[in-house]
C-alpha atoms as a PDB file:
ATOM      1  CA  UNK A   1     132.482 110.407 128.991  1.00  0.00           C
ATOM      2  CA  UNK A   2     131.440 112.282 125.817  1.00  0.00           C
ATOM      3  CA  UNK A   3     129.616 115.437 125.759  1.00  0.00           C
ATOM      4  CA  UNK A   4     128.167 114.288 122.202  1.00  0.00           C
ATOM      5  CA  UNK A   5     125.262 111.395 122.809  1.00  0.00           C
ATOM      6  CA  UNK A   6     123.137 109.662 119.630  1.00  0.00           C
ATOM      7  CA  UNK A   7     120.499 110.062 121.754  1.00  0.00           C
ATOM      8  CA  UNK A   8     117.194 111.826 119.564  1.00  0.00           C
ATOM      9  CA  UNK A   9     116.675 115.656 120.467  1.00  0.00           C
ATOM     10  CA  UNK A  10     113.024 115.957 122.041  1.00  0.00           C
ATOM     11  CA  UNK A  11     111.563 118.698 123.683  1.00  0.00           C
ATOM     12  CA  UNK A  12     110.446 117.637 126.856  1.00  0.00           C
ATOM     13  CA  UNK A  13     107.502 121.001 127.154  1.00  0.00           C
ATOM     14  CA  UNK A  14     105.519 119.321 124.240  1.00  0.00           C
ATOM     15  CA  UNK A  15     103.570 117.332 126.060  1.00  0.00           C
ATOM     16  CA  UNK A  16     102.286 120.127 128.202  1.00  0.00           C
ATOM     17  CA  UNK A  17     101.801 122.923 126.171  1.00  0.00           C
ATOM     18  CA  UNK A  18      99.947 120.746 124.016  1.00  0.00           C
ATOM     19  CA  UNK A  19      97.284 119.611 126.931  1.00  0.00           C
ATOM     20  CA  UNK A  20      97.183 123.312 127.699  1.00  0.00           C
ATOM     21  CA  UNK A  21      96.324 124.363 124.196  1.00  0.00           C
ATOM     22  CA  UNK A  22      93.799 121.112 124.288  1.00  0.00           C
ATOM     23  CA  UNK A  23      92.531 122.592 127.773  1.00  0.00           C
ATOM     24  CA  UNK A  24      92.226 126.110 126.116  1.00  0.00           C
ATOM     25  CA  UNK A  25      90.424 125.154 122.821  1.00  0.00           C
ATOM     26  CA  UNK A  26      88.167 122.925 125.099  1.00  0.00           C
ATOM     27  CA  UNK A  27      86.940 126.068 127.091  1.00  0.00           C
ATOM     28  CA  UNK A  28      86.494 128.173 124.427  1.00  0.00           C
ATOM     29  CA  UNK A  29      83.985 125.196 122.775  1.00  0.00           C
ATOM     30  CA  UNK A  30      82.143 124.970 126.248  1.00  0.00           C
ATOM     31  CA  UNK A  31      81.682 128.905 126.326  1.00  0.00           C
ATOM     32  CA  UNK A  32      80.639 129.307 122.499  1.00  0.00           C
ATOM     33  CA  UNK A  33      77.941 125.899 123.305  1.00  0.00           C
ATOM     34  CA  UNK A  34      76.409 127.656 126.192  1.00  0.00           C
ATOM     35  CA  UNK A  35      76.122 130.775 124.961  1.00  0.00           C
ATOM     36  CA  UNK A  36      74.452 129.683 121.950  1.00  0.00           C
ATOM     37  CA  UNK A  37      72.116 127.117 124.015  1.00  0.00           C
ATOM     38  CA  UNK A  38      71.559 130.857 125.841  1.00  0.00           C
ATOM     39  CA  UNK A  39      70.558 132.373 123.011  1.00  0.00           C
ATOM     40  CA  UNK A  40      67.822 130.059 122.565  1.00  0.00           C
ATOM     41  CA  UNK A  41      65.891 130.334 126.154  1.00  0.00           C
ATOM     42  CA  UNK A  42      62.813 131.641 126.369  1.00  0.00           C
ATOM     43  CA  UNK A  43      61.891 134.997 128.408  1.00  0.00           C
ATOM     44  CA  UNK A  44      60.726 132.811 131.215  1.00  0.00           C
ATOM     45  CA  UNK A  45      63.383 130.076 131.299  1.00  0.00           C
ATOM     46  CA  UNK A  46      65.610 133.603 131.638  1.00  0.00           C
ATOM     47  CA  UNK A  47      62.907 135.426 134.570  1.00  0.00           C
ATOM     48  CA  UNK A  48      63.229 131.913 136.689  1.00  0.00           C
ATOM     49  CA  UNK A  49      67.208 132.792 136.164  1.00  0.00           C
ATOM     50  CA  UNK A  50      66.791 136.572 137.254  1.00  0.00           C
ATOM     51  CA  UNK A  51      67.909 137.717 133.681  1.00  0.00           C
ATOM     52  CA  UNK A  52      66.822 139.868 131.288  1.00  0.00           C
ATOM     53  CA  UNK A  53      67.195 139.114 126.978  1.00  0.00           C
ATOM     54  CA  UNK A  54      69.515 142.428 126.957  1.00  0.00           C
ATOM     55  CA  UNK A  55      71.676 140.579 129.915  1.00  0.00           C
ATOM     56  CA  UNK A  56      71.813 137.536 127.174  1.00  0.00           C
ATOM     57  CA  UNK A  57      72.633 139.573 124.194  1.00  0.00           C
ATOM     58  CA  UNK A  58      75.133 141.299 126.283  1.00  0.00           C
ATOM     59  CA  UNK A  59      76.682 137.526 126.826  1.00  0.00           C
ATOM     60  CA  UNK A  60      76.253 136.028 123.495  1.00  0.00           C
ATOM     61  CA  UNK A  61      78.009 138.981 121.890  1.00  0.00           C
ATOM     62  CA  UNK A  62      81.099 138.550 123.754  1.00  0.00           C
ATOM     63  CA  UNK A  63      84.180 136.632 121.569  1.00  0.00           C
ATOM     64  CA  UNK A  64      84.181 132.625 122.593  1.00  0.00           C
ATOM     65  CA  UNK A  65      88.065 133.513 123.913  1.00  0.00           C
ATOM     66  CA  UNK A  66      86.406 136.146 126.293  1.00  0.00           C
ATOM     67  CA  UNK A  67      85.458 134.940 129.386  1.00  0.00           C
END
């Protein structure tokens, strides 16, 4: 038996790291929509919550990457 085969080189983590870096971009979408759909509440959509608009700013100001 040969050590040398015709077979095509693939790299067998591409499938994976790709979903993960799918997974990741997805997350960071869902955190920059919410915070933005934050943003836009009113002071009493954020009392019924229990939070206040510095609590908000305080969450909208944060990076999309940062959870």
């Amino acid at each position: 038996m040969s050590i040398f085969t015709h077979e095509p080189m693939t790299n067998h983590h591409t499938p994976g790291l790709l979903n993960q870096v799918g997974e990741t971009l997805h997350v960071w979408w869902e955190r920059y929509e919410r915070r933005r759909e934050l943003s836009q509440w009113t002071e009493r959509d954020l009392h019924d919550i229990g939070m206040s608009r510095s609590d908000i700013v305080f969450e909208t100001e944060k990076p999309f990457w940062r959870a």
